[in-house]
PDB file of N, CA and C in Angstrom:
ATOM      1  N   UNK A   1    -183.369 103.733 -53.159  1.00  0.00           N
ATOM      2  CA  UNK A   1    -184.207 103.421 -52.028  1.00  0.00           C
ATOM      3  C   UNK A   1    -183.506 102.443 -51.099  1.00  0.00           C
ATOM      4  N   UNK A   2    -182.688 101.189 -51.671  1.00  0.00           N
ATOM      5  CA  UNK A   2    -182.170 100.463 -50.953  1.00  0.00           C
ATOM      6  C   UNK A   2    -180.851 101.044 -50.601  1.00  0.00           C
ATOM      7  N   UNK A   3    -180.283 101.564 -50.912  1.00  0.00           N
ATOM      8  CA  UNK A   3    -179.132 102.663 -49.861  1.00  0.00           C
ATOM      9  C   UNK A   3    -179.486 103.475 -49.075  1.00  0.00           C
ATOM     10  N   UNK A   4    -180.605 104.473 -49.046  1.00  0.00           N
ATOM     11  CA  UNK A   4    -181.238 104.788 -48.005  1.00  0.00           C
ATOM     12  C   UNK A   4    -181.476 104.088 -47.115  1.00  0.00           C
ATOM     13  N   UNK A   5    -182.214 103.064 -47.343  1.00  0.00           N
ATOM     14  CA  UNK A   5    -182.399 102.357 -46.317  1.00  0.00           C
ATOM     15  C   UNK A   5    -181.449 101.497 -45.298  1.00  0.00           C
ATOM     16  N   UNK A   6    -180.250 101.036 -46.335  1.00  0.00           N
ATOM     17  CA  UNK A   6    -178.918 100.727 -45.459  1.00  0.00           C
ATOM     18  C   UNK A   6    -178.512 100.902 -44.951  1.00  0.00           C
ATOM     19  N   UNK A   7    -178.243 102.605 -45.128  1.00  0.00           N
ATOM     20  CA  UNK A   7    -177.290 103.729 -44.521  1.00  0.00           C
ATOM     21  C   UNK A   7    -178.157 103.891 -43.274  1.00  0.00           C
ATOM     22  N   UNK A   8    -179.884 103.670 -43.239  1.00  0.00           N
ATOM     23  CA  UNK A   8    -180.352 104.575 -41.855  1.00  0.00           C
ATOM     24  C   UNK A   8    -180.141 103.485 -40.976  1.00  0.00           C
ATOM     25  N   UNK A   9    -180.348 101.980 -41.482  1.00  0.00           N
ATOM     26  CA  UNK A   9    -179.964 100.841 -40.132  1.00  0.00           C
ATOM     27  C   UNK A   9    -178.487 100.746 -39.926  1.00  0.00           C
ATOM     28  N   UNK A  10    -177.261 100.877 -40.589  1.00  0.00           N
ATOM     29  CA  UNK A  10    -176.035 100.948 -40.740  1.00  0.00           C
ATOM     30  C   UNK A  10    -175.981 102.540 -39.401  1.00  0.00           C
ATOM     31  N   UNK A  11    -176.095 103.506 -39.516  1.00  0.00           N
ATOM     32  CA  UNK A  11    -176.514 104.213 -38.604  1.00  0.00           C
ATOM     33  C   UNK A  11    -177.295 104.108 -37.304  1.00  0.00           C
ATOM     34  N   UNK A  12    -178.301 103.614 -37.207  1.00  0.00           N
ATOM     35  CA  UNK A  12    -178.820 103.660 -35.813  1.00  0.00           C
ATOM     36  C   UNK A  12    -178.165 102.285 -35.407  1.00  0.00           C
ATOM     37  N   UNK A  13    -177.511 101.494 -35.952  1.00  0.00           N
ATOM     38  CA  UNK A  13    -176.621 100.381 -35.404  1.00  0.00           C
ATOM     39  C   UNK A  13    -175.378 100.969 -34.683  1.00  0.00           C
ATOM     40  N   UNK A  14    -174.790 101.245 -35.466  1.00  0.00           N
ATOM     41  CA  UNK A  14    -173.483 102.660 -34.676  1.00  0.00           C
ATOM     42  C   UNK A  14    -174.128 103.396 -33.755  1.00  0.00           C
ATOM     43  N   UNK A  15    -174.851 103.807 -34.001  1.00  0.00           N
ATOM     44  CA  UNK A  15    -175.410 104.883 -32.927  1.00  0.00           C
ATOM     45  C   UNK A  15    -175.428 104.295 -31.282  1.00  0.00           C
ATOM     46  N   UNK A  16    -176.101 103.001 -31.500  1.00  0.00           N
ATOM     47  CA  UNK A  16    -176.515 102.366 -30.860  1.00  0.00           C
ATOM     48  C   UNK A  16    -175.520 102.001 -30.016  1.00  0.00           C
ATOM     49  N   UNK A  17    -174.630 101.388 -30.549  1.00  0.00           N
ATOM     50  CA  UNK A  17    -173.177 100.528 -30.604  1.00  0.00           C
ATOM     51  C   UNK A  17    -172.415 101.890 -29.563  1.00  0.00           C
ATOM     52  N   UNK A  18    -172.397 102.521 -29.821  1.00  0.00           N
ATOM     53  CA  UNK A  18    -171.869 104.164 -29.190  1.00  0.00           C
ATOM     54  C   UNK A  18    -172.444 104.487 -27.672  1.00  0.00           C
ATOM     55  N   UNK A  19    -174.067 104.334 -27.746  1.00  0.00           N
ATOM     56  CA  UNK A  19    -174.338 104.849 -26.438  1.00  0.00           C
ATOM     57  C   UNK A  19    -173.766 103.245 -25.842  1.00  0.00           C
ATOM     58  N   UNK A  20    -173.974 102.239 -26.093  1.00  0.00           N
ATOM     59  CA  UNK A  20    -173.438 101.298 -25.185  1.00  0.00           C
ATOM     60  C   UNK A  20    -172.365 100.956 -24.898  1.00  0.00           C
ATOM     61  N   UNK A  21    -171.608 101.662 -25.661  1.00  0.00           N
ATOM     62  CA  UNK A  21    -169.454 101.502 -25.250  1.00  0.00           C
ATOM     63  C   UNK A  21    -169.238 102.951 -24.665  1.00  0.00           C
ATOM     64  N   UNK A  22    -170.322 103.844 -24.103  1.00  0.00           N
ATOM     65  CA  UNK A  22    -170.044 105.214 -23.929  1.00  0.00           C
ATOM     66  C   UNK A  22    -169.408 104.831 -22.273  1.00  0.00           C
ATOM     67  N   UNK A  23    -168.197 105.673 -21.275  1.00  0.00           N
ATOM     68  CA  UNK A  23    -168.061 105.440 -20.333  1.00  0.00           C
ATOM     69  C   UNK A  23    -168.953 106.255 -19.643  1.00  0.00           C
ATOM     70  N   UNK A  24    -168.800 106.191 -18.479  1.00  0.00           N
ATOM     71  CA  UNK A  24    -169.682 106.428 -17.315  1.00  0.00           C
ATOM     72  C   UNK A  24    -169.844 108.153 -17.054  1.00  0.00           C
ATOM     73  N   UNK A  25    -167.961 108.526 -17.141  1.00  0.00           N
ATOM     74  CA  UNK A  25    -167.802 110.019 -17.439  1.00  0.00           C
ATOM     75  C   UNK A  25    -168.440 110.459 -18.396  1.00  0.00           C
ATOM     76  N   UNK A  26    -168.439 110.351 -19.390  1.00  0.00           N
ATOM     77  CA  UNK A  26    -169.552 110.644 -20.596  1.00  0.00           C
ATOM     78  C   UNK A  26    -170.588 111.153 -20.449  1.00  0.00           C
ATOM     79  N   UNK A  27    -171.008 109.830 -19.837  1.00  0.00           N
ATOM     80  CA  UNK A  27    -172.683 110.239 -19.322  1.00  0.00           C
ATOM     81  C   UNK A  27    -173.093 110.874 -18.514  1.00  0.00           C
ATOM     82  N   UNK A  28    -172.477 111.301 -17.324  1.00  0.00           N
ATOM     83  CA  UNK A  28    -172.836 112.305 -16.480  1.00  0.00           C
ATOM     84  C   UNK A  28    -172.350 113.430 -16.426  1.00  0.00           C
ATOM     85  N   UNK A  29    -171.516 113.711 -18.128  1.00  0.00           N
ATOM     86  CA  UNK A  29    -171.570 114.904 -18.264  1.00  0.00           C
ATOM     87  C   UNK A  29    -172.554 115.277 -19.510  1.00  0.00           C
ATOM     88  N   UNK A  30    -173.362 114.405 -19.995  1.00  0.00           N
ATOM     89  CA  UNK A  30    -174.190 114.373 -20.448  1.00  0.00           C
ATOM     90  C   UNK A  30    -175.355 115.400 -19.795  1.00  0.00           C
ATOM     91  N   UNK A  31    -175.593 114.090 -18.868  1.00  0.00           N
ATOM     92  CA  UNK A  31    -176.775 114.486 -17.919  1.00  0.00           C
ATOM     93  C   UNK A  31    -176.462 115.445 -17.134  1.00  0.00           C
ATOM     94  N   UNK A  32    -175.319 116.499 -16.953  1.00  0.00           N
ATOM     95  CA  UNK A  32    -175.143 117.624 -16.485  1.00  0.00           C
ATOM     96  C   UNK A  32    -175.690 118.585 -17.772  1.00  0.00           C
ATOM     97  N   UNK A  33    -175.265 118.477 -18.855  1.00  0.00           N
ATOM     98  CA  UNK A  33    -175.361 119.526 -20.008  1.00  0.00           C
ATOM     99  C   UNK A  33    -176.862 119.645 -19.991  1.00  0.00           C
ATOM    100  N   UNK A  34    -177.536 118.252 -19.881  1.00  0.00           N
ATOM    101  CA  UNK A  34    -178.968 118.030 -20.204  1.00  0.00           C
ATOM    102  C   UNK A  34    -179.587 118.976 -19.214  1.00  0.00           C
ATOM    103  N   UNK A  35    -179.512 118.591 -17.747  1.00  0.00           N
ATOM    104  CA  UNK A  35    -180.377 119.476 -16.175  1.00  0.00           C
ATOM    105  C   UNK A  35    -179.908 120.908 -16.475  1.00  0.00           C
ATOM    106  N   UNK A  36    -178.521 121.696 -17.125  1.00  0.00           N
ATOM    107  CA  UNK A  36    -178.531 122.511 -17.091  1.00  0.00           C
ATOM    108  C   UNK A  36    -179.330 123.405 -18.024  1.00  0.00           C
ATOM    109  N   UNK A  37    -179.725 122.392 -19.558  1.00  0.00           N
ATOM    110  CA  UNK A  37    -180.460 123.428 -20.623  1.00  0.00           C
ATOM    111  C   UNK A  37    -181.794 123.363 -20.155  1.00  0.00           C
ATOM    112  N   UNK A  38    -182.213 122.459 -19.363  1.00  0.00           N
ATOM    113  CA  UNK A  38    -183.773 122.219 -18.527  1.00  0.00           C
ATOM    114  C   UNK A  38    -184.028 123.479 -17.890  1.00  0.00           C
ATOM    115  N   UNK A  39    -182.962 123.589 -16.816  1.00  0.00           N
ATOM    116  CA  UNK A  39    -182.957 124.824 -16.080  1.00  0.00           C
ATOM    117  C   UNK A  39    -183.217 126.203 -16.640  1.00  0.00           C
ATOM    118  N   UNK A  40    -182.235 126.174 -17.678  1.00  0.00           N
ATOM    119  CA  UNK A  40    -182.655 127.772 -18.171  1.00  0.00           C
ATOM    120  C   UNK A  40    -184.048 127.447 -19.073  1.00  0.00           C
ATOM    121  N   UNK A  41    -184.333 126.578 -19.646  1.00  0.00           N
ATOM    122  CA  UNK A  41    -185.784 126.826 -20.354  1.00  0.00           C
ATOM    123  C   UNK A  41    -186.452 127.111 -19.443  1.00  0.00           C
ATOM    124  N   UNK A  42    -186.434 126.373 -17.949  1.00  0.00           N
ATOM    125  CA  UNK A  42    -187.593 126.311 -17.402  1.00  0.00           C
ATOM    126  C   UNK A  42    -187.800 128.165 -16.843  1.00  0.00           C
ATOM    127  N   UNK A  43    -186.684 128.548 -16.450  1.00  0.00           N
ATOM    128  CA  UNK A  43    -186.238 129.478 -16.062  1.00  0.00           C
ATOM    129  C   UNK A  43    -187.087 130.930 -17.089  1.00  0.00           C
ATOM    130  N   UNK A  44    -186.638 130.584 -18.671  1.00  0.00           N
ATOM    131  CA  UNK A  44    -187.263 131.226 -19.419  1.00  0.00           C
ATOM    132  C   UNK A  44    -188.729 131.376 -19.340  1.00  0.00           C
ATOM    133  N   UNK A  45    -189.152 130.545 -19.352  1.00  0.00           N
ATOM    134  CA  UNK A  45    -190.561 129.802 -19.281  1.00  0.00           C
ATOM    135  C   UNK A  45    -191.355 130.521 -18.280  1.00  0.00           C
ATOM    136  N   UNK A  46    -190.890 130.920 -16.825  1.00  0.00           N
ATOM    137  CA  UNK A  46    -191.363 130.936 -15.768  1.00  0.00           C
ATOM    138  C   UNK A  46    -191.104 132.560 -15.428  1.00  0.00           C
ATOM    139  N   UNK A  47    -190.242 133.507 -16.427  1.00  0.00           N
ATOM    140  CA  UNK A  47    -189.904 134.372 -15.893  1.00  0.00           C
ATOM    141  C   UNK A  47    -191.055 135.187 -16.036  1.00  0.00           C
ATOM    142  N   UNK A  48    -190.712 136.730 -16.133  1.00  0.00           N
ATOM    143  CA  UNK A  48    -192.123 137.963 -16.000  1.00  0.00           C
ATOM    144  C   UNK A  48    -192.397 137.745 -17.705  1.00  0.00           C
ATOM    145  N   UNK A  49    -193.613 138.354 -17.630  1.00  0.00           N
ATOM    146  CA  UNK A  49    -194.288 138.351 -19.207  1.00  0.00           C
ATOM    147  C   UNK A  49    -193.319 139.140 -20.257  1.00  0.00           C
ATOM    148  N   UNK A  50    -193.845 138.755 -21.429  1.00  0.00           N
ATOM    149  CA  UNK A  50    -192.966 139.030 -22.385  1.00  0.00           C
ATOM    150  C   UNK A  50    -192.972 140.719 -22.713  1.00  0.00           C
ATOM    151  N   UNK A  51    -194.912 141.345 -22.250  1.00  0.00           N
ATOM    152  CA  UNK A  51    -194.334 143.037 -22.639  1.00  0.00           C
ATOM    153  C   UNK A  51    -194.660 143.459 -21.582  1.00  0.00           C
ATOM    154  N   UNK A  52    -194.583 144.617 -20.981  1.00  0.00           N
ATOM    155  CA  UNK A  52    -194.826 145.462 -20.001  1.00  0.00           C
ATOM    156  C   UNK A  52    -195.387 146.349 -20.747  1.00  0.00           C
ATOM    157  N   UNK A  53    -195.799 147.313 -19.567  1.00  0.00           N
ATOM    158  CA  UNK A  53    -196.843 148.319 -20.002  1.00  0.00           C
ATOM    159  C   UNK A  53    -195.915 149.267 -20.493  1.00  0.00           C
ATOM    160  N   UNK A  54    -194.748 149.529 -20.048  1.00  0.00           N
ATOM    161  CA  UNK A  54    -193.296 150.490 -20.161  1.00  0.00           C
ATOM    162  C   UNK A  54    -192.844 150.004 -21.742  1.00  0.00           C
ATOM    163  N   UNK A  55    -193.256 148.972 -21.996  1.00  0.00           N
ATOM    164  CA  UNK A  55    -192.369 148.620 -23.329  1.00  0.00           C
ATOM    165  C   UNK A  55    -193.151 148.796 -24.862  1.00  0.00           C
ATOM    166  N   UNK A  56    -194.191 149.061 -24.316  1.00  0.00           N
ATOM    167  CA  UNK A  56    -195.658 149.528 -25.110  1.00  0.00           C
ATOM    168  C   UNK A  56    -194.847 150.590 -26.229  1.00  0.00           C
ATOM    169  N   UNK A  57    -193.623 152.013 -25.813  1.00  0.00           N
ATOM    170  CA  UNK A  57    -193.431 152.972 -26.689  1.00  0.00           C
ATOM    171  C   UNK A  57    -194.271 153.998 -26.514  1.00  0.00           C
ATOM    172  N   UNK A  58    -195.208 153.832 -25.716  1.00  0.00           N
ATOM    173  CA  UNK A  58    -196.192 155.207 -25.825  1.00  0.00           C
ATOM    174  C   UNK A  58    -195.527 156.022 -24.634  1.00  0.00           C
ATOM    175  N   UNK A  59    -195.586 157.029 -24.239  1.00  0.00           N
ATOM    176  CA  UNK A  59    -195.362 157.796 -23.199  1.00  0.00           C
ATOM    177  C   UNK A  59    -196.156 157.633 -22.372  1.00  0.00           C
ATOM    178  N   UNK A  60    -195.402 157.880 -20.901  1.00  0.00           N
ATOM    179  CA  UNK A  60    -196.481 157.347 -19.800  1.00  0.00           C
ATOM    180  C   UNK A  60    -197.254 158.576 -19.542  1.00  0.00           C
ATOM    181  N   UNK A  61    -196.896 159.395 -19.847  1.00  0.00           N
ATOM    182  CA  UNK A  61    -198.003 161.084 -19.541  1.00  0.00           C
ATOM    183  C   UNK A  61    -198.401 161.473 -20.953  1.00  0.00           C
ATOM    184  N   UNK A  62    -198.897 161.577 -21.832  1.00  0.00           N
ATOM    185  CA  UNK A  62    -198.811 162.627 -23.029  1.00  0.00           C
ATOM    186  C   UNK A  62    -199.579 163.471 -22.669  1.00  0.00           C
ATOM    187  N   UNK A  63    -199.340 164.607 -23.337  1.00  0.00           N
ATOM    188  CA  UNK A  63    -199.606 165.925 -23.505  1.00  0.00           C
ATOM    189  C   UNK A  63    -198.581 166.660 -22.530  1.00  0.00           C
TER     190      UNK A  63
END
């Protein structure tokens, strides 16, 4: 239990330690990677519905 617990503050200390020695380039290619996966979710999100009437499998005339 007490190594668990070491290892997770020993960790978010580094972690920490990391975003604040990160340079500037870093980060705004960060925040490029970030606006771009925004974009396509939103993109996903917003497009036409998931079935159409065409995707149903039935024939559009039978008989």
């Amino acid at each position: 239990m007490s190594v668990s617990l070491l290892y997770e503050a020993t960790w978010k200390l580094l972690s920490a330690a990391s975003v604040l020695l990160r340079g500037e380039a870093a980060k705004d290619a960060e925040l490029l990677v970030l606006r771009h996966e925004n974009t396509v979710l939103r993109r996903q999100l917003s497009g036409p519905g998931r079935y159409r009437r065409t995707d149903s499998g039935s024939p559009r005339y039978p008989g």
